[in-house]
C-alpha atoms as a PDB file:
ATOM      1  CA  UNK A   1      41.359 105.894 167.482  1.00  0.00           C
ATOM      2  CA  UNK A   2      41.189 103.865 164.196  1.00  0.00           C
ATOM      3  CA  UNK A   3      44.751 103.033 164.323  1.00  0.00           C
ATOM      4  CA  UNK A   4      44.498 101.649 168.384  1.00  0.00           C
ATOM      5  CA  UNK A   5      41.836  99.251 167.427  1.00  0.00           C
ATOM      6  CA  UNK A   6      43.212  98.135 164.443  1.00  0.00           C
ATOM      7  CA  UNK A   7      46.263  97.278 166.547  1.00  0.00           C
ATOM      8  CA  UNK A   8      43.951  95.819 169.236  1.00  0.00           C
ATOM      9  CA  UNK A   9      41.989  93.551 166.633  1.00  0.00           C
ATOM     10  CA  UNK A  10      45.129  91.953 165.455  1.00  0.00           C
ATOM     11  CA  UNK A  11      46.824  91.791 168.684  1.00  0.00           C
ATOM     12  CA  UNK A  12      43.297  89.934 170.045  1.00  0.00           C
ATOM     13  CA  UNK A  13      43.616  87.715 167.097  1.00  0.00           C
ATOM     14  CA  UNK A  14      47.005  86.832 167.843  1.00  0.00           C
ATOM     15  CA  UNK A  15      46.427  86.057 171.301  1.00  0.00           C
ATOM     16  CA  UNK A  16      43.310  84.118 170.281  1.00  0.00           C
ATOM     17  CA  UNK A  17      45.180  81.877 167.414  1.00  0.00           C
ATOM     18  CA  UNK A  18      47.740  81.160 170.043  1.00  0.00           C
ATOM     19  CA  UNK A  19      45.112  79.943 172.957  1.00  0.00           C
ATOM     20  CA  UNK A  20      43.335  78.483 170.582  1.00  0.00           C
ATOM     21  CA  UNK A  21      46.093  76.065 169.283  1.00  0.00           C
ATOM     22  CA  UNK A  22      45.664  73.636 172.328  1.00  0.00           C
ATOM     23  CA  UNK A  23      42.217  73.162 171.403  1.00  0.00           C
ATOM     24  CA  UNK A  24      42.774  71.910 167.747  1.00  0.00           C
ATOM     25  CA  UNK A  25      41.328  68.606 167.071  1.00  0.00           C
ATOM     26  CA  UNK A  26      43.683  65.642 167.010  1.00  0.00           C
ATOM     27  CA  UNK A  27      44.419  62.376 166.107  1.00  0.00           C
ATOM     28  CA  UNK A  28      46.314  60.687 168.827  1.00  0.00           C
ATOM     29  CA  UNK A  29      47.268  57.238 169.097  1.00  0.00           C
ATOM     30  CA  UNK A  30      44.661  56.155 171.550  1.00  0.00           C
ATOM     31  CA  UNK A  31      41.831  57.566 169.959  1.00  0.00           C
ATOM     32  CA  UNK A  32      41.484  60.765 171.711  1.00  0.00           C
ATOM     33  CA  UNK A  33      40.246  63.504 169.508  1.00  0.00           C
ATOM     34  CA  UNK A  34      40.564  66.540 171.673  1.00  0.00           C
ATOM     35  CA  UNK A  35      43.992  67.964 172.749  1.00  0.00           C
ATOM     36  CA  UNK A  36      43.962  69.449 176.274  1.00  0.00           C
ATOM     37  CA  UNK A  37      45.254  72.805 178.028  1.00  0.00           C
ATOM     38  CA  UNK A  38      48.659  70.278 178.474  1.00  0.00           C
ATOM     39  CA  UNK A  39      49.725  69.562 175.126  1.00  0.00           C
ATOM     40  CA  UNK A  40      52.711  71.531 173.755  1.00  0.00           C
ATOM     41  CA  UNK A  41      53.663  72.754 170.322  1.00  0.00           C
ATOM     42  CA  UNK A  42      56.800  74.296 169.469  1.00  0.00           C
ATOM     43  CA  UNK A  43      56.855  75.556 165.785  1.00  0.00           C
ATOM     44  CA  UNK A  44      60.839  76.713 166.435  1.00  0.00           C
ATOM     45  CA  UNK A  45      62.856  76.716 169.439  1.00  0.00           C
ATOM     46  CA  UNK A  46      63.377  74.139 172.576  1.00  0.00           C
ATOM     47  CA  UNK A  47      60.555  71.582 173.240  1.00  0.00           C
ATOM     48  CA  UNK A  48      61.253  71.052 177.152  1.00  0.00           C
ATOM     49  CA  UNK A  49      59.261  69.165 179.518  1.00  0.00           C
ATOM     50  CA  UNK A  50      61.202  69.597 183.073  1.00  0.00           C
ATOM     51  CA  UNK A  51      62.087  66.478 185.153  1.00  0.00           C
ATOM     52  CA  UNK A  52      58.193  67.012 187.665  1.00  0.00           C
ATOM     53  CA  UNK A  53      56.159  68.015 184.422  1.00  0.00           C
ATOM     54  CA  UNK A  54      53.536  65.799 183.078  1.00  0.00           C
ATOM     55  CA  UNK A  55      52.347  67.173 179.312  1.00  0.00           C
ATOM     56  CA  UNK A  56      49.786  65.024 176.708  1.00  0.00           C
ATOM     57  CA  UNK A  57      50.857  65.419 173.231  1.00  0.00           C
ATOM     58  CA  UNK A  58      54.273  66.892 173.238  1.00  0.00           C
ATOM     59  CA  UNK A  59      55.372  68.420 169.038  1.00  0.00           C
ATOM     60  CA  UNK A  60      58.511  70.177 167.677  1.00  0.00           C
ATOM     61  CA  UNK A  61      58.509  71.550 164.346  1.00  0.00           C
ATOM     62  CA  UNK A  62      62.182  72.824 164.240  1.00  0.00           C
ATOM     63  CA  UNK A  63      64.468  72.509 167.316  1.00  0.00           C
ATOM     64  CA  UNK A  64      65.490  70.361 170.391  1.00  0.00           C
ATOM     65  CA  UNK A  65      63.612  68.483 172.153  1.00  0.00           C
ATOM     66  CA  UNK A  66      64.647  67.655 176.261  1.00  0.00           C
ATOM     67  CA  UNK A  67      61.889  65.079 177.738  1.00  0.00           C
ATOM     68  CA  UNK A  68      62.679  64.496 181.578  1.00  0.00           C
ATOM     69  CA  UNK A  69      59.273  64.917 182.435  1.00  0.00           C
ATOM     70  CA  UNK A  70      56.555  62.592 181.492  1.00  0.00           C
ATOM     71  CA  UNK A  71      54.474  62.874 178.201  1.00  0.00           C
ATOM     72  CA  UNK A  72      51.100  61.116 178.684  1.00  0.00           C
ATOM     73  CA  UNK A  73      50.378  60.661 174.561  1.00  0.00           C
ATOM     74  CA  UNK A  74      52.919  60.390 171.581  1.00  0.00           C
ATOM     75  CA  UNK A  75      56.042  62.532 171.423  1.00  0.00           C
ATOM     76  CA  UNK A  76      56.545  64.424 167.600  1.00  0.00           C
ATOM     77  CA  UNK A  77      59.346  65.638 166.628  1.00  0.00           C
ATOM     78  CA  UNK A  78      60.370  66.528 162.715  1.00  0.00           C
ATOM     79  CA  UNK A  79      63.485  68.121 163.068  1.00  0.00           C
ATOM     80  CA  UNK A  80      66.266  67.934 165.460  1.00  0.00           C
ATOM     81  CA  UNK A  81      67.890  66.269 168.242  1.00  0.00           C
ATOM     82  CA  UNK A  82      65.870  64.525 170.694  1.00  0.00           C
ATOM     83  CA  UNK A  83      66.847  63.428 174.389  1.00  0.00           C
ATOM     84  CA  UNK A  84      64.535  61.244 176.658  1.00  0.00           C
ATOM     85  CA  UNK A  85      65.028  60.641 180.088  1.00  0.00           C
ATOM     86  CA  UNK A  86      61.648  60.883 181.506  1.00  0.00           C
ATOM     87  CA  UNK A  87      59.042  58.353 180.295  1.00  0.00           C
ATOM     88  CA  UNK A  88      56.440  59.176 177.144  1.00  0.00           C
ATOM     89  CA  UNK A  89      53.513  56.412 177.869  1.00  0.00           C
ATOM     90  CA  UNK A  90      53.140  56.084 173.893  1.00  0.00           C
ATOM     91  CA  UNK A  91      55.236  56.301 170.438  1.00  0.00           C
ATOM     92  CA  UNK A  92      58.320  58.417 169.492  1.00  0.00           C
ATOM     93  CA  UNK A  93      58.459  59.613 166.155  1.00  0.00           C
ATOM     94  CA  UNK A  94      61.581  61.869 165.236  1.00  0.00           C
ATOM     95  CA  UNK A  95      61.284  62.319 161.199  1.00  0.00           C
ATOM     96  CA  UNK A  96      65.061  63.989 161.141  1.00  0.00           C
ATOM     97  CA  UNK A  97      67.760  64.066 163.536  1.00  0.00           C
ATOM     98  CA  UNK A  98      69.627  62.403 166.313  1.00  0.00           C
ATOM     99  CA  UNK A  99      67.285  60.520 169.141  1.00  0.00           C
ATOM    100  CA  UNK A 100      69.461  59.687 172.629  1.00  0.00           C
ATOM    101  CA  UNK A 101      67.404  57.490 175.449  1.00  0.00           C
ATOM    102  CA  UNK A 102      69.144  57.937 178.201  1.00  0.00           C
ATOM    103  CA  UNK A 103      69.768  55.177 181.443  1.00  0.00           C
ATOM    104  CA  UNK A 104      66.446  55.247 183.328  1.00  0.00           C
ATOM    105  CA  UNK A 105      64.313  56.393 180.506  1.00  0.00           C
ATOM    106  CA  UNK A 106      60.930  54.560 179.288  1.00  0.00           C
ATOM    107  CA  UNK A 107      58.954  54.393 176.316  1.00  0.00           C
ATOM    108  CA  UNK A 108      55.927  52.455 176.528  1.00  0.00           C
ATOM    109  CA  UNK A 109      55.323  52.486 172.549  1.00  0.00           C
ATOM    110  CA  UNK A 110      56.968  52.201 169.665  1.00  0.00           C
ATOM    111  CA  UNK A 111      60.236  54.441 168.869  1.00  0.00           C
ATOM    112  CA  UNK A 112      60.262  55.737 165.283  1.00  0.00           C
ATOM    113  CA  UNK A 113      63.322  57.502 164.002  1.00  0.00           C
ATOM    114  CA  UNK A 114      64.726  58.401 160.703  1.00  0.00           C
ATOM    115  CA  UNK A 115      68.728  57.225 161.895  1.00  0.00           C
ATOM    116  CA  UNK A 116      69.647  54.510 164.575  1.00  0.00           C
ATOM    117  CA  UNK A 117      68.713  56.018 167.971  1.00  0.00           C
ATOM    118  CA  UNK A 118      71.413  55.586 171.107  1.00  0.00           C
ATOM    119  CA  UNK A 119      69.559  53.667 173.746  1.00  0.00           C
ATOM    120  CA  UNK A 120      71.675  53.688 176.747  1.00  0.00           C
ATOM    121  CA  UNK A 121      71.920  50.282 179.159  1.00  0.00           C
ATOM    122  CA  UNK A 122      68.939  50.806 181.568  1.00  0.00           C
ATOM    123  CA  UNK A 123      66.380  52.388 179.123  1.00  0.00           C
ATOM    124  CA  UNK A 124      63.450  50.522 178.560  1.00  0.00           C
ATOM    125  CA  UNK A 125      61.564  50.688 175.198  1.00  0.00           C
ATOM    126  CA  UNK A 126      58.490  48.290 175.059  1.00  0.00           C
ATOM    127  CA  UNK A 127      57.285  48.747 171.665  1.00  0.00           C
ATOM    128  CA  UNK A 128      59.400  47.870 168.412  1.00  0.00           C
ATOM    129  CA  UNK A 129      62.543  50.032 167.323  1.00  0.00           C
ATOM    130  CA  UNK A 130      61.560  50.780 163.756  1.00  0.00           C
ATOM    131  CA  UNK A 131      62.990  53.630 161.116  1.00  0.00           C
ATOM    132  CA  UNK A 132      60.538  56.001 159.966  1.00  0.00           C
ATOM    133  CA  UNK A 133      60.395  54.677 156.091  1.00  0.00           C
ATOM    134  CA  UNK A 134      59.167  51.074 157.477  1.00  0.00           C
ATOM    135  CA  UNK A 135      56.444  52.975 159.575  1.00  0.00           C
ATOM    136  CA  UNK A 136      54.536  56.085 159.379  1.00  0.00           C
ATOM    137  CA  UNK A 137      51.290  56.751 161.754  1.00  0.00           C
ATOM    138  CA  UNK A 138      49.607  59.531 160.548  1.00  0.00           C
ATOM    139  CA  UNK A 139      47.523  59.397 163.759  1.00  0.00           C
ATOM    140  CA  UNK A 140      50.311  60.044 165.698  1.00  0.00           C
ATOM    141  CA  UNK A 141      51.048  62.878 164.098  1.00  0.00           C
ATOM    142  CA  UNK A 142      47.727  64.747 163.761  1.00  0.00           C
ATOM    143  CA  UNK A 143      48.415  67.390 165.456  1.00  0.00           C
ATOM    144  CA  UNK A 144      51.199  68.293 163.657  1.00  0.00           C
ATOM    145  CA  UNK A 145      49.398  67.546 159.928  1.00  0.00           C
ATOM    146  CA  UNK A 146      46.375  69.542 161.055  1.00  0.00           C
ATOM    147  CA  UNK A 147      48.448  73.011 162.375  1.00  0.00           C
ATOM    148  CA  UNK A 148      50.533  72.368 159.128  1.00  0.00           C
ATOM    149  CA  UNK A 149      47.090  72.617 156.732  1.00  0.00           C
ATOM    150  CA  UNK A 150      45.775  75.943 158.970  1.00  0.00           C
ATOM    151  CA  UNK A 151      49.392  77.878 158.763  1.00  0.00           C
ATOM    152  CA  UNK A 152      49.398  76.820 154.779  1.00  0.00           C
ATOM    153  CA  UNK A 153      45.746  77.756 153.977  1.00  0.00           C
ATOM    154  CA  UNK A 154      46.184  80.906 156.306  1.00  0.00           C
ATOM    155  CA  UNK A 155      49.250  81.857 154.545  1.00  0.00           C
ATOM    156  CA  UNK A 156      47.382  81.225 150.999  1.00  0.00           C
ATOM    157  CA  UNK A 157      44.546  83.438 152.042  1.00  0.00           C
ATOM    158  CA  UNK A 158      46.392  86.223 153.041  1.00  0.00           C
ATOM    159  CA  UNK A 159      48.335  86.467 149.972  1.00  0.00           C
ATOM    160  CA  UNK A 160      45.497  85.762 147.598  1.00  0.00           C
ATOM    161  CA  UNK A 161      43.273  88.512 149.597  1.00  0.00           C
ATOM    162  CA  UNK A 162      46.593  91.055 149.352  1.00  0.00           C
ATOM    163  CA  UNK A 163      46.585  90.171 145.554  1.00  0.00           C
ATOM    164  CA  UNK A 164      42.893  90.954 144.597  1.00  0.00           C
ATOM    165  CA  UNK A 165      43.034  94.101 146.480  1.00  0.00           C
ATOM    166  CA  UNK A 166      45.918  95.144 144.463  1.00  0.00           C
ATOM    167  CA  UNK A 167      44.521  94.254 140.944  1.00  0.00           C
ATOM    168  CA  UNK A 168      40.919  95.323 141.619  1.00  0.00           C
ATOM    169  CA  UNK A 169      40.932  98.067 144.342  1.00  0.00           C
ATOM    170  CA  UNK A 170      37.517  99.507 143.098  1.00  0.00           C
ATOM    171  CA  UNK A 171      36.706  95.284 144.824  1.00  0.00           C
ATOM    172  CA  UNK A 172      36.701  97.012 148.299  1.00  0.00           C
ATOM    173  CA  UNK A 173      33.921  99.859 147.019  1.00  0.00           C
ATOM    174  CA  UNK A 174      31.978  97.076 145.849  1.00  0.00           C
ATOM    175  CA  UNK A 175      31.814  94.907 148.771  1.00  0.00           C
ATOM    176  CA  UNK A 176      31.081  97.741 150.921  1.00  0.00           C
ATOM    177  CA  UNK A 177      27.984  98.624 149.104  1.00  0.00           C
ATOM    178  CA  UNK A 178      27.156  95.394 149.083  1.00  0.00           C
ATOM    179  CA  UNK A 179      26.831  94.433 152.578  1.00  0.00           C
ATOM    180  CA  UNK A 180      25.298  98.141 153.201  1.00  0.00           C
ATOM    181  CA  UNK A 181      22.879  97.803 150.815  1.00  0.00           C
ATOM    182  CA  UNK A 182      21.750  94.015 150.218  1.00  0.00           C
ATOM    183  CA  UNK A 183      23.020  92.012 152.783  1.00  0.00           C
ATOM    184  CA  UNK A 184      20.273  89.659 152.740  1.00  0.00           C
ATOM    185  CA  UNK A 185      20.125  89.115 149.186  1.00  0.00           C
ATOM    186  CA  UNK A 186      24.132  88.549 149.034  1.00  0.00           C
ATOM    187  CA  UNK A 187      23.470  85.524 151.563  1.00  0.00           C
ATOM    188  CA  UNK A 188      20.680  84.289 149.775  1.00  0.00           C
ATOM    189  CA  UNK A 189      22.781  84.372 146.419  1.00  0.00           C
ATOM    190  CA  UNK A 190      26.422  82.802 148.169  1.00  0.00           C
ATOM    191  CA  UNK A 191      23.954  80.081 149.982  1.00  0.00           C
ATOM    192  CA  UNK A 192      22.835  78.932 146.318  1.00  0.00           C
ATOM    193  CA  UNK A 193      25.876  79.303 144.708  1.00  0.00           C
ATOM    194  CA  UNK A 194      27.885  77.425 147.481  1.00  0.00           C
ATOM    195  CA  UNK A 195      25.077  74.698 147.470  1.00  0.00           C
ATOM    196  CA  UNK A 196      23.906  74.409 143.922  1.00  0.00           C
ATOM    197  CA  UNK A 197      27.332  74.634 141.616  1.00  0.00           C
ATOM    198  CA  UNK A 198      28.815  70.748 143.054  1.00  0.00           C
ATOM    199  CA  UNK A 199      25.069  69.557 142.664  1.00  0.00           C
ATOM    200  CA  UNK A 200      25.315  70.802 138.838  1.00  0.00           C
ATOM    201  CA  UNK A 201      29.071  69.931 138.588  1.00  0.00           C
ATOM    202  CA  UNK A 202      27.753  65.764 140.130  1.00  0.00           C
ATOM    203  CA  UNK A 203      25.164  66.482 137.203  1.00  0.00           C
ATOM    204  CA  UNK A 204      27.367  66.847 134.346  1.00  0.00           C
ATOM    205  CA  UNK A 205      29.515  63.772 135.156  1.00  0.00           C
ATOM    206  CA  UNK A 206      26.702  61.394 134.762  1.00  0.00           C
ATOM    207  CA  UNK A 207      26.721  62.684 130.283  1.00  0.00           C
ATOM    208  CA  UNK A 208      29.341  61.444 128.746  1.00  0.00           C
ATOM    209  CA  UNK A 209      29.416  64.321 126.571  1.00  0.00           C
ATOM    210  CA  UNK A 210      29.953  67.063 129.565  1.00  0.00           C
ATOM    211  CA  UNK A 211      32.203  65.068 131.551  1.00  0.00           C
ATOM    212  CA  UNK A 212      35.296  67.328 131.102  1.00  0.00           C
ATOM    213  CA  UNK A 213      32.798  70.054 132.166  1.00  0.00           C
ATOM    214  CA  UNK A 214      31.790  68.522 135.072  1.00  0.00           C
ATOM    215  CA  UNK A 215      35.489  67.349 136.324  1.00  0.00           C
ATOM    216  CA  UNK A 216      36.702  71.181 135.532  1.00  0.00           C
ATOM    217  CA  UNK A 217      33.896  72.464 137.776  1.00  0.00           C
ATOM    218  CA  UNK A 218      34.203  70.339 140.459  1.00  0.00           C
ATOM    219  CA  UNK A 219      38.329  70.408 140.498  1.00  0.00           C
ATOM    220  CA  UNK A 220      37.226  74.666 140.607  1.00  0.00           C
ATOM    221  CA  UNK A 221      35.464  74.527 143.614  1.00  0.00           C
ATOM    222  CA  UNK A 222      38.471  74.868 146.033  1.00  0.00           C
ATOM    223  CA  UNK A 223      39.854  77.931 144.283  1.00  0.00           C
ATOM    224  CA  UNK A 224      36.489  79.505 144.003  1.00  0.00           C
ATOM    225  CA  UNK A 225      35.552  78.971 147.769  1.00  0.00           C
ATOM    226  CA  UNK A 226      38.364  80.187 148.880  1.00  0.00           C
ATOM    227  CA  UNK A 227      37.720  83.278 146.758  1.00  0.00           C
ATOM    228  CA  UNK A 228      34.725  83.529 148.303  1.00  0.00           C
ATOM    229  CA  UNK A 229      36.058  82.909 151.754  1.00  0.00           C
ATOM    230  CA  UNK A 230      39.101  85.349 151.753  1.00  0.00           C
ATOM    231  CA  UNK A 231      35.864  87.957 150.417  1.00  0.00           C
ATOM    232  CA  UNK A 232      33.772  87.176 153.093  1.00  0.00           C
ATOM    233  CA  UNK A 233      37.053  87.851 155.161  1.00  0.00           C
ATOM    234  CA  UNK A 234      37.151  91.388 154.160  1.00  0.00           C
ATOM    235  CA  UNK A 235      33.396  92.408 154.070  1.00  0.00           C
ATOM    236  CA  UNK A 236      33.877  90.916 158.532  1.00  0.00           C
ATOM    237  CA  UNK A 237      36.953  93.487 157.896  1.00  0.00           C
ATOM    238  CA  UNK A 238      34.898  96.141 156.786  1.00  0.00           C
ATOM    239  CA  UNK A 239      32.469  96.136 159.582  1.00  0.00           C
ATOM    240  CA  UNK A 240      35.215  96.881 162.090  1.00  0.00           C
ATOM    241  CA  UNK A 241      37.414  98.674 159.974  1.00  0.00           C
ATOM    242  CA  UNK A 242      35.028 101.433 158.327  1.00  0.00           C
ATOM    243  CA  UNK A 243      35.820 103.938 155.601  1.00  0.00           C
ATOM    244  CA  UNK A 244      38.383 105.543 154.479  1.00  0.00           C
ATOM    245  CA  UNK A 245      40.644 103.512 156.110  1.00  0.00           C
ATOM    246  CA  UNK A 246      43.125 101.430 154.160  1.00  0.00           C
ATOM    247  CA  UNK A 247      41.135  98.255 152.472  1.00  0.00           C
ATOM    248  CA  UNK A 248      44.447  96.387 153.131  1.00  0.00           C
ATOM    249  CA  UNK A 249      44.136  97.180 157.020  1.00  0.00           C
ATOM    250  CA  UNK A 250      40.245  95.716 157.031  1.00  0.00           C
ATOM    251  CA  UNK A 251      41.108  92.732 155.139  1.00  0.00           C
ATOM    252  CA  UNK A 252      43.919  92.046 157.432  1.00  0.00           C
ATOM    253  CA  UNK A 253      41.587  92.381 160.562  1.00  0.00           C
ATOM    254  CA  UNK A 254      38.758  90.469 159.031  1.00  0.00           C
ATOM    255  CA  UNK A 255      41.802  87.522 157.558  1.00  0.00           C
ATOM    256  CA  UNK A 256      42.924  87.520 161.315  1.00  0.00           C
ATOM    257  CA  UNK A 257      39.663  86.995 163.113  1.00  0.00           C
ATOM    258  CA  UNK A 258      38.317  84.329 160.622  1.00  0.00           C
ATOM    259  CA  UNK A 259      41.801  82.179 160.790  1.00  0.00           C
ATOM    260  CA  UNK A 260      41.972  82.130 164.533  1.00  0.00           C
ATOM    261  CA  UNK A 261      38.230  81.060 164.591  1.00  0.00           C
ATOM    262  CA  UNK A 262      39.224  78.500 162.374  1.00  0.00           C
ATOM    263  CA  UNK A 263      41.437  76.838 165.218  1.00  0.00           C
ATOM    264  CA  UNK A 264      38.669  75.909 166.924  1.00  0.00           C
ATOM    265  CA  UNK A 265      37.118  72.195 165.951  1.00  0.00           C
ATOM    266  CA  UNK A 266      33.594  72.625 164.361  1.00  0.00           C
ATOM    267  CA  UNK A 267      32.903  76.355 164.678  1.00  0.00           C
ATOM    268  CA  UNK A 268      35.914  76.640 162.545  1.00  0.00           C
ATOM    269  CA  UNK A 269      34.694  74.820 159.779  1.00  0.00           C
ATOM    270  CA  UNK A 270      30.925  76.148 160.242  1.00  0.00           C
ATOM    271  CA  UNK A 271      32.448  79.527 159.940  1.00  0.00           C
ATOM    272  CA  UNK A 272      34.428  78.791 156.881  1.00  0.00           C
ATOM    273  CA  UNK A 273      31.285  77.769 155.611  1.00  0.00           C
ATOM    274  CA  UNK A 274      29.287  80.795 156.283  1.00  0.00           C
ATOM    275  CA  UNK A 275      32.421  83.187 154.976  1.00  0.00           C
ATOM    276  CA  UNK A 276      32.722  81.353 151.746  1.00  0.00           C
ATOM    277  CA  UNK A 277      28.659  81.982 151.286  1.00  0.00           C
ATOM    278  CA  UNK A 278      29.105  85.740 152.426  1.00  0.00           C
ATOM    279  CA  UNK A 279      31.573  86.443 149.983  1.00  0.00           C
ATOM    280  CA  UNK A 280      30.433  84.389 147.206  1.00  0.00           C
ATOM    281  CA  UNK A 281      26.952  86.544 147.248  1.00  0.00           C
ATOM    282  CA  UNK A 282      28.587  89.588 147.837  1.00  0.00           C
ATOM    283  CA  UNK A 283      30.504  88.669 144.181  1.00  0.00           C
ATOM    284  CA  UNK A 284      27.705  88.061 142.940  1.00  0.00           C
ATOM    285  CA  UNK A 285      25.432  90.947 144.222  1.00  0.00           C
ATOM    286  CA  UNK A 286      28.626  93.049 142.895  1.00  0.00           C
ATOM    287  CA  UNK A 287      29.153  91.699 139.468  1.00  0.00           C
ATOM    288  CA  UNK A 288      24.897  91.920 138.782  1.00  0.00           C
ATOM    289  CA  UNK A 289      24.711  95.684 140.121  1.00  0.00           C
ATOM    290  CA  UNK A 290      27.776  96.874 137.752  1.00  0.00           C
ATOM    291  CA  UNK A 291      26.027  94.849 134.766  1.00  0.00           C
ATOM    292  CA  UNK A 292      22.808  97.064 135.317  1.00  0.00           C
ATOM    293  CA  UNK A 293      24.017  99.812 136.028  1.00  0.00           C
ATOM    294  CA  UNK A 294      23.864 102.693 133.453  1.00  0.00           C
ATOM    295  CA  UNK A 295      26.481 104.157 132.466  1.00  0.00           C
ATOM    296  CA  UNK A 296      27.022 107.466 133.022  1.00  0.00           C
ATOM    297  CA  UNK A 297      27.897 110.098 129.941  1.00  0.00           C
ATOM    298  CA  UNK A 298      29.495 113.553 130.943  1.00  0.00           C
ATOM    299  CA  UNK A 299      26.872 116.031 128.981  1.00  0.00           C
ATOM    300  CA  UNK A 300      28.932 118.313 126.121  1.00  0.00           C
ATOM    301  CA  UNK A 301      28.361 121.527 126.392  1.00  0.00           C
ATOM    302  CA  UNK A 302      26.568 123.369 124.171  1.00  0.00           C
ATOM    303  CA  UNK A 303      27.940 124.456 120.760  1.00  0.00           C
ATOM    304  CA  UNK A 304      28.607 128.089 120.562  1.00  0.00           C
ATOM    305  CA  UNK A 305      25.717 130.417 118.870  1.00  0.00           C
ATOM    306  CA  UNK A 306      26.880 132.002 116.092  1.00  0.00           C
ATOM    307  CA  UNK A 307      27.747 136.285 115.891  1.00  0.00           C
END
């Protein structure tokens, strides 16, 4: 039973990370913050939009991309070739490989390649022809930045969780006697560490003397929330996954819920927030209960009477 909702808690997370890609926040080039269920990402494989299909942000990672269709926002694409016969109402930014416009095609922006595009007689391009190192919109591209920075800090969580479980596997003990026992008090303690260490690192800046303190602590942060974070990742783990399962299995459900939350604009961030607290009081909490805790002697037994 503990195995089928493992496997249902990842494959739930999957499914969620996936839907919740088209609701990403993005920086398009008219403004609009908020992709819609009509955008299309490809990380590898064929972008296609068919001849009667209308899409609003169209990105390839790693591919081909066919446009016969129309694309309503900015077509992305970072690596490989690029055909347009349909009519994308904005830019055109291909960062590497060839771009063909075909007769009867129309581009209402700008089209931004990295090597001379063919535009066939009968295409229409209304903006400027530029190469990509005379222009870069990181508007445009958004959408593509923003998926980049969740895969990389996903990836970098997962690996730094996998590594402290590895080095400190007594870590998962800890954590679960933490948020058994003094859940409210590891909150409380994660709240005021979160809050209170950039106030004292600000602090330190201001004397001369402490400056290198204060630049150390603040330069710190990132590594230590994210500690804190991938932590709080495996106690929300832990209370799906229970005992004795495998503390890799409950980070890896915990990891997997928390990153496809973090797809979603706002709650994502509030819930990195509220992680990073969890786990930096349930450190703490940890690290103050082994300090006073005595340690235990094994009695000797008693010396022999003699005759």
């Amino acid at each position: 039973m503990r195995a089928k909702f493992f496997t249902f808690i990842l494959i739930f997370g999957a499914t969620f990370a996936v839907g919740a890609t088209l609701a990403t926040p993005a920086a398009a080039a008219n403004g609009d913050d908020e992709l819609t269920d009509r955008d299309q990402i490809v990380m590898n494989g064929r972008l296609i939009v068919a001849q009667d299909e209308t899409v609003d942000t169209a990105v390839l990672f790693h591919g081909s991309a066919t446009i016969d269709g129309t694309v309503t926002k900015s077509l992305v694409v970072f690596d490989g070739p690029t055909e347009i016969s349909g009519h994308v109402q904005q830019d055109v930014f291909v960062f590497n490989g060839p771009v063909t416009v075909l007769s009867g095609a129309q581009i209402d922006g700008d089209l931004v390649t990295s090597e001379t595009p063919t535009v066939e007689q009968g295409a229409t391009v209304t903006g400027d022809q530029q190469r990509v190192s005379t222009r870069f919109d990181a508007g445009a591209v958004g959408v593509a930045s923003r998926f980049a920075w969740w895969l990389g800090y996903s990836v970098s969580t997962l690996f730094l969780g996998l590594l402290l479980l590895l080095i400190g596997p007594a870590l998962d003990t800890a954590i679960v006697r933490a948020i058994r026992e003094r859940m409210g008090a590891s909150i409380g303690w994660g709240a005021l560490v979160f809050f209170l260490l950039p106030i004292v690192a600000v602090l330190l800046l201001v004397i001369v003397v402490a400056l290198p303190l204060g630049l150390f602590m603040l330069l710190a942060l990132g590594l230590l929330y994210t500690v804190g974070y991938v932590v709080g990742a495996h106690a929300v783990g832990r209370l799906l996954v229970k005992q004795p399962t495998s503390r890799f299995l409950a980070f890896l459900a915990g990891w997997a819920i928390l990153r496809a939350i973090g797809l979603i604009p706002v709650l994502g961030g509030l819930v990195w927030v509220l992680a990073s607290i969890v786990g930096l009081g349930v450190l703490w909490v940890a690290s103050r209960r082994t300090a006073v805790e005595p340690v235990q002697t094994q009695a000797l037994p008693p010396a022999p009477s003699p005759g």
